[in-house]
C-alpha atoms as a PDB file:
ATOM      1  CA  UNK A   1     -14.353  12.754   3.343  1.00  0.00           C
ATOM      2  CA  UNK A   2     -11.401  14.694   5.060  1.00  0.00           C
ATOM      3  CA  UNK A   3      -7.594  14.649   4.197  1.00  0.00           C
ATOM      4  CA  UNK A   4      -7.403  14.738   8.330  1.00  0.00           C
ATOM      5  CA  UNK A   5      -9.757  11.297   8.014  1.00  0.00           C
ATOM      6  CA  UNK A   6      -7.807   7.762   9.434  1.00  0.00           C
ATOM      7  CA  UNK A   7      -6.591   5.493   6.564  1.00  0.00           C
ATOM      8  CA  UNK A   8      -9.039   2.840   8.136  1.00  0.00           C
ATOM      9  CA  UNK A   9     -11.912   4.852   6.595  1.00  0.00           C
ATOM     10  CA  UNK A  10      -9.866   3.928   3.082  1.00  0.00           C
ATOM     11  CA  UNK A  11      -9.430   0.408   4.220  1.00  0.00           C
ATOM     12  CA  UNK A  12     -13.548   0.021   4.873  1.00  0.00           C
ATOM     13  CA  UNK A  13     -14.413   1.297   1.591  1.00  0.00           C
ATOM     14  CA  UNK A  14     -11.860  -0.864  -0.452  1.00  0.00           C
ATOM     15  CA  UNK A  15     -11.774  -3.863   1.710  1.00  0.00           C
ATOM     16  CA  UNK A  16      -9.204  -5.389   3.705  1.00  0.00           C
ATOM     17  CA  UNK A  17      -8.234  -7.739   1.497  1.00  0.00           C
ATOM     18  CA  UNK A  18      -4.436  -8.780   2.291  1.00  0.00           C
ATOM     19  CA  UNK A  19      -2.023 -10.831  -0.316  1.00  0.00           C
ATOM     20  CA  UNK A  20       0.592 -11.783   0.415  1.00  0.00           C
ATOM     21  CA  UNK A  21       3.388 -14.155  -0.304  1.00  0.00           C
ATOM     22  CA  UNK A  22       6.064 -16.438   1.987  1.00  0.00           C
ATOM     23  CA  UNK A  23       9.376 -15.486   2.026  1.00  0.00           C
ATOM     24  CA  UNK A  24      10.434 -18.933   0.808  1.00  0.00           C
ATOM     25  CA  UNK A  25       8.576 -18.168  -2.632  1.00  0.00           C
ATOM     26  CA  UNK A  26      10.423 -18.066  -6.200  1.00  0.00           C
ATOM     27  CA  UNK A  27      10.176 -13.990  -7.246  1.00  0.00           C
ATOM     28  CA  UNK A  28       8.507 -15.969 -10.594  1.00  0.00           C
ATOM     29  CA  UNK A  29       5.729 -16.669  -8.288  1.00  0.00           C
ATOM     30  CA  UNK A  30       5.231 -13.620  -7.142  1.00  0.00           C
ATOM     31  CA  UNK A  31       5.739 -11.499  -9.932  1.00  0.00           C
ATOM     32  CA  UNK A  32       2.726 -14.256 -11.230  1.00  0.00           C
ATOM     33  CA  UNK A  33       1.003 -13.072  -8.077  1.00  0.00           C
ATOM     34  CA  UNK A  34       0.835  -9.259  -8.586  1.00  0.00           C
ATOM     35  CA  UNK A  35      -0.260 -10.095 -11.841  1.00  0.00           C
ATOM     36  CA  UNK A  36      -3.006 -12.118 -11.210  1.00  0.00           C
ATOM     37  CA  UNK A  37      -4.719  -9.678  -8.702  1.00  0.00           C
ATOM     38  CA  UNK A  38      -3.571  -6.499 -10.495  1.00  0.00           C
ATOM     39  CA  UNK A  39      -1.556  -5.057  -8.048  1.00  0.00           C
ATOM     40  CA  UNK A  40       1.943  -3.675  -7.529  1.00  0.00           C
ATOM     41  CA  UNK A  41       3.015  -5.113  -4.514  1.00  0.00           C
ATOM     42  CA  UNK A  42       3.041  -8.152  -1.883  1.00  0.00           C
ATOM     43  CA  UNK A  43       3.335  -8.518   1.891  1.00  0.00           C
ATOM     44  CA  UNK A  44       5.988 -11.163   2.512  1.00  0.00           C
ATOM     45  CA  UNK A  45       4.822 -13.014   5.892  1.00  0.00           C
ATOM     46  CA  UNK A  46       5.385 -16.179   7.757  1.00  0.00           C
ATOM     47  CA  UNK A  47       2.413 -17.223  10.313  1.00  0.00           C
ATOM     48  CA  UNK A  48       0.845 -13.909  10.084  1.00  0.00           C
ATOM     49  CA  UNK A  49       3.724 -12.276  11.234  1.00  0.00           C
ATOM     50  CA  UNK A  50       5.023  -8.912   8.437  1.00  0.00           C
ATOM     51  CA  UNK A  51       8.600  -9.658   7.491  1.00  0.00           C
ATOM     52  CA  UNK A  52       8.474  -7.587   3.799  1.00  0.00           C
ATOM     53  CA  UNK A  53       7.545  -6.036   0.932  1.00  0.00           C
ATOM     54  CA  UNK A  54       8.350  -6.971  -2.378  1.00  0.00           C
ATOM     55  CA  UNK A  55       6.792  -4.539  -5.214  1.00  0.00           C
ATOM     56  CA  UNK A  56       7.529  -4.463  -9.333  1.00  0.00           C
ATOM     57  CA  UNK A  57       9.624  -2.190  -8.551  1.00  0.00           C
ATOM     58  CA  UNK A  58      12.212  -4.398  -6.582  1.00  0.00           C
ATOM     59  CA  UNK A  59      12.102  -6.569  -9.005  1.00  0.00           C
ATOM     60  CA  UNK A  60      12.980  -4.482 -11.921  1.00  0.00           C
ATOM     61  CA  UNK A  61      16.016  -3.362  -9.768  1.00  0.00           C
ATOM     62  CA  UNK A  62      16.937  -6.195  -8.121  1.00  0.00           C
ATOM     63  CA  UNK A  63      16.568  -8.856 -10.746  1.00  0.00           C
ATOM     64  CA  UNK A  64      16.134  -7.979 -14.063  1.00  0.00           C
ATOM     65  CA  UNK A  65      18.651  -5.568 -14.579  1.00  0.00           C
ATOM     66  CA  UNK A  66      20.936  -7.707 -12.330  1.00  0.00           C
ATOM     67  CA  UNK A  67      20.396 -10.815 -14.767  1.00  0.00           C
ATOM     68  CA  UNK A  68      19.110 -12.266 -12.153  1.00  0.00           C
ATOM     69  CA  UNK A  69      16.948 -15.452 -12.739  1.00  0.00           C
ATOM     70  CA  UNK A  70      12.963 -15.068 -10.895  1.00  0.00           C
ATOM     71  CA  UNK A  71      12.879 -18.470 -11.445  1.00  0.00           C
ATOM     72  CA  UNK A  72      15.757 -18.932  -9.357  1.00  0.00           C
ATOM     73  CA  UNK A  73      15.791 -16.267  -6.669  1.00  0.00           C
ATOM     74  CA  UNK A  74      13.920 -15.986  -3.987  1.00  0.00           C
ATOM     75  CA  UNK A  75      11.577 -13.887  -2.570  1.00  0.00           C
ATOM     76  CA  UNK A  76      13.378 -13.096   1.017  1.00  0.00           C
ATOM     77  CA  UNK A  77      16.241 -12.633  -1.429  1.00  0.00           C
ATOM     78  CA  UNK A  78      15.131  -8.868  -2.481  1.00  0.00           C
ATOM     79  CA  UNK A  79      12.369  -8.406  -0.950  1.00  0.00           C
ATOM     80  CA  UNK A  80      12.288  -4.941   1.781  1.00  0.00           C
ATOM     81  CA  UNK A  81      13.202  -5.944   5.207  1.00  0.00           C
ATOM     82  CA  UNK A  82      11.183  -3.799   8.108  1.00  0.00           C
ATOM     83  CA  UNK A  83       8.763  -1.858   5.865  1.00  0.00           C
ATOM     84  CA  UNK A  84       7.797   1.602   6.381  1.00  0.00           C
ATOM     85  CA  UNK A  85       4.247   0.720   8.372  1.00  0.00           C
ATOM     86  CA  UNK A  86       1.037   2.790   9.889  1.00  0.00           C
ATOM     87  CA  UNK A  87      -1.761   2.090  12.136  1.00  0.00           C
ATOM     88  CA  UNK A  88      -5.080   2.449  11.033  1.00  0.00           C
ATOM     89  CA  UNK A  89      -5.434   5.747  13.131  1.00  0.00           C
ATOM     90  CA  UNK A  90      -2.729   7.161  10.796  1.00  0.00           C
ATOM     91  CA  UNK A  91      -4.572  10.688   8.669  1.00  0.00           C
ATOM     92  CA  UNK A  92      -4.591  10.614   5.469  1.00  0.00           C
ATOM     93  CA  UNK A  93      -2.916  13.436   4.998  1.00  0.00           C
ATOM     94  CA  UNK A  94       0.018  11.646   7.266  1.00  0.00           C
ATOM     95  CA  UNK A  95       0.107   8.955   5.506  1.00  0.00           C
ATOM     96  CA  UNK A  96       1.072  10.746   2.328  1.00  0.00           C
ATOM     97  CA  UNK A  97       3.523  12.711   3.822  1.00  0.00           C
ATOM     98  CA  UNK A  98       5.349   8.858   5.148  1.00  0.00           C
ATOM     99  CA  UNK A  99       4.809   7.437   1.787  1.00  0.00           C
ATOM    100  CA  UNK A 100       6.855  10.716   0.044  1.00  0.00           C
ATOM    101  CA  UNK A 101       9.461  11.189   2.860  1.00  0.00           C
ATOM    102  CA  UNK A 102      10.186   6.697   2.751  1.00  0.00           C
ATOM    103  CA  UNK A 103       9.851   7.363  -1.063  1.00  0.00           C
ATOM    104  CA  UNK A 104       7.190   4.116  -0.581  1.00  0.00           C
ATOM    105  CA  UNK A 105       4.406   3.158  -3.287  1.00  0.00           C
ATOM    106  CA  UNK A 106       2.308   1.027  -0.445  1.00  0.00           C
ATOM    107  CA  UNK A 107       2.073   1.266   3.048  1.00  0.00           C
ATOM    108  CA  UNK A 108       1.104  -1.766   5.342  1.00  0.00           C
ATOM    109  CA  UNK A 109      -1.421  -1.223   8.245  1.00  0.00           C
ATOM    110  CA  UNK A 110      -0.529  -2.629  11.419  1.00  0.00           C
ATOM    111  CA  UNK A 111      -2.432  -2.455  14.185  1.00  0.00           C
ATOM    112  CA  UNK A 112      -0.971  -2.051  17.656  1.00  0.00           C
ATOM    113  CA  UNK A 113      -0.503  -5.584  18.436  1.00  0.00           C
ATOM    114  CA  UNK A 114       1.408  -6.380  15.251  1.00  0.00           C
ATOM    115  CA  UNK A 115      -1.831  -7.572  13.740  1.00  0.00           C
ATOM    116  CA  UNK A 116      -1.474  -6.662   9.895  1.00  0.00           C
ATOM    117  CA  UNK A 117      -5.142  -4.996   9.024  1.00  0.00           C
ATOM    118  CA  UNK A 118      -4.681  -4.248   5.236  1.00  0.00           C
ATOM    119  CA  UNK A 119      -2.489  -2.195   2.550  1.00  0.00           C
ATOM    120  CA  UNK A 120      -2.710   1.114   1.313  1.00  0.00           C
ATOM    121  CA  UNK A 121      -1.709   2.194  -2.213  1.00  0.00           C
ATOM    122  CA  UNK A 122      -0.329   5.723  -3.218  1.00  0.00           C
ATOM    123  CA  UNK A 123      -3.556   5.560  -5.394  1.00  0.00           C
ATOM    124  CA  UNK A 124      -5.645   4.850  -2.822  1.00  0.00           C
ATOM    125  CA  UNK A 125      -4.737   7.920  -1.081  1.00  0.00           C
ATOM    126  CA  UNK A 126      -4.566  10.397  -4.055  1.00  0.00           C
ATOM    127  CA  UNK A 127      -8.197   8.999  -5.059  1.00  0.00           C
ATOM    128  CA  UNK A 128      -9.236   9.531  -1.415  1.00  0.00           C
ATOM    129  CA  UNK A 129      -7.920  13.374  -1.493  1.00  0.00           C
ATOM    130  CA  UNK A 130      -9.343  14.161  -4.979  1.00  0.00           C
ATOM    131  CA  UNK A 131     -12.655  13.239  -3.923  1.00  0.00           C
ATOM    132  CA  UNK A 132     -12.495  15.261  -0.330  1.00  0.00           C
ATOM    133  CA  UNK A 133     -11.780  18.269  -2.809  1.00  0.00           C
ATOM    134  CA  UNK A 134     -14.251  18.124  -4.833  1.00  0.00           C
ATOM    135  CA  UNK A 135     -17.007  17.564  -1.684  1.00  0.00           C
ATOM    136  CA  UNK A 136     -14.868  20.819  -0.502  1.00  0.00           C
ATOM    137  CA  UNK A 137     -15.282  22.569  -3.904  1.00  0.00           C
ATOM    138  CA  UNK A 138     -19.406  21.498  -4.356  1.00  0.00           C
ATOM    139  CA  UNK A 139     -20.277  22.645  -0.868  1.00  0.00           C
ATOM    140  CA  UNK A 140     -18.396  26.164  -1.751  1.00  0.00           C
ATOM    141  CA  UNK A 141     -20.320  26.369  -4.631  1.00  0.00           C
ATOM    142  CA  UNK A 142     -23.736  25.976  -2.980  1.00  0.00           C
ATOM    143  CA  UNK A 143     -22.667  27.765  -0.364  1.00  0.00           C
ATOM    144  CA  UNK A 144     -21.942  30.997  -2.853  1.00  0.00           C
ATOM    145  CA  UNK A 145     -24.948  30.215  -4.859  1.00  0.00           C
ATOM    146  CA  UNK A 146     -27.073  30.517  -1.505  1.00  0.00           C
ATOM    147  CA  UNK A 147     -28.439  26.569  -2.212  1.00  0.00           C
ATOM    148  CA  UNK A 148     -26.673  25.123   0.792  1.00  0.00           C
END
């Protein structure tokens, strides 16, 4: 495990399991969604294609304190057009450097021909680094000790 590893290493070890939602949806029904799977965000696609994003967090924003209805309002109604993206050859470290510079929670993984491959959480990545430093830190200490 290396911070200089692609973010498809990430994607083999948590799955590539996609959800998303159509653009057409109620935010309700989304928000219902996230919930269900325990997760903080959904693609928003149409015939496999990425058009969105749509996390809690646009939803605080963009309804709730509006007085906005998610009932009533639709998904393509808040949801982030053109979403910061990657490609599974993206590092690690990279990727956390897109995620801080977009100020972006998730990050989509697109391959090159458009082909969306999985997701990528904030958490995903910080989990990914903290473990790489402790492998770095246990093979200094063997080293030192003379065990390695």
């Amino acid at each position: 495990m290396q911070v200089l590893d692609p973010v498809s290493v990430i994607l083999k070890q948590k799955g590539g399991r996609i959800w998303s939602i159509h653009p057409s949806a109620t935010v309700y029904d989304a928000i219902a969604l996230m919930a269900d799977k325990q997760i903080g965000s959904l693609l928003v696609m149409e015939n496999s294609r990425l058009l969105g994003m749509l996390s809690e967090r646009d939803y605080a924003r963009k309804v709730i304190l509006r007085g906005r209805s998610s009932k009533d309002t639709r998904v393509d109604e808040i949801m982030i057009s053109d979403p910061v993206t990657i490609d599974p050859d993206c590092p690690i470290d990279d990727a956390m450097r897109v995620m801080t510079e977009n100020r972006v929670r998730h990050l989509p993984i697109i391959e090159d021909r458009g082909t969306v491959v999985g997701i990528v959480s904030i958490g995903d990545l910080v989990k990914w680094i903290i473990t790489s430093h402790q492998e770095t830190i246990e093979q200094l200490q063997s080293y030192i000790a003379g065990t390695f």
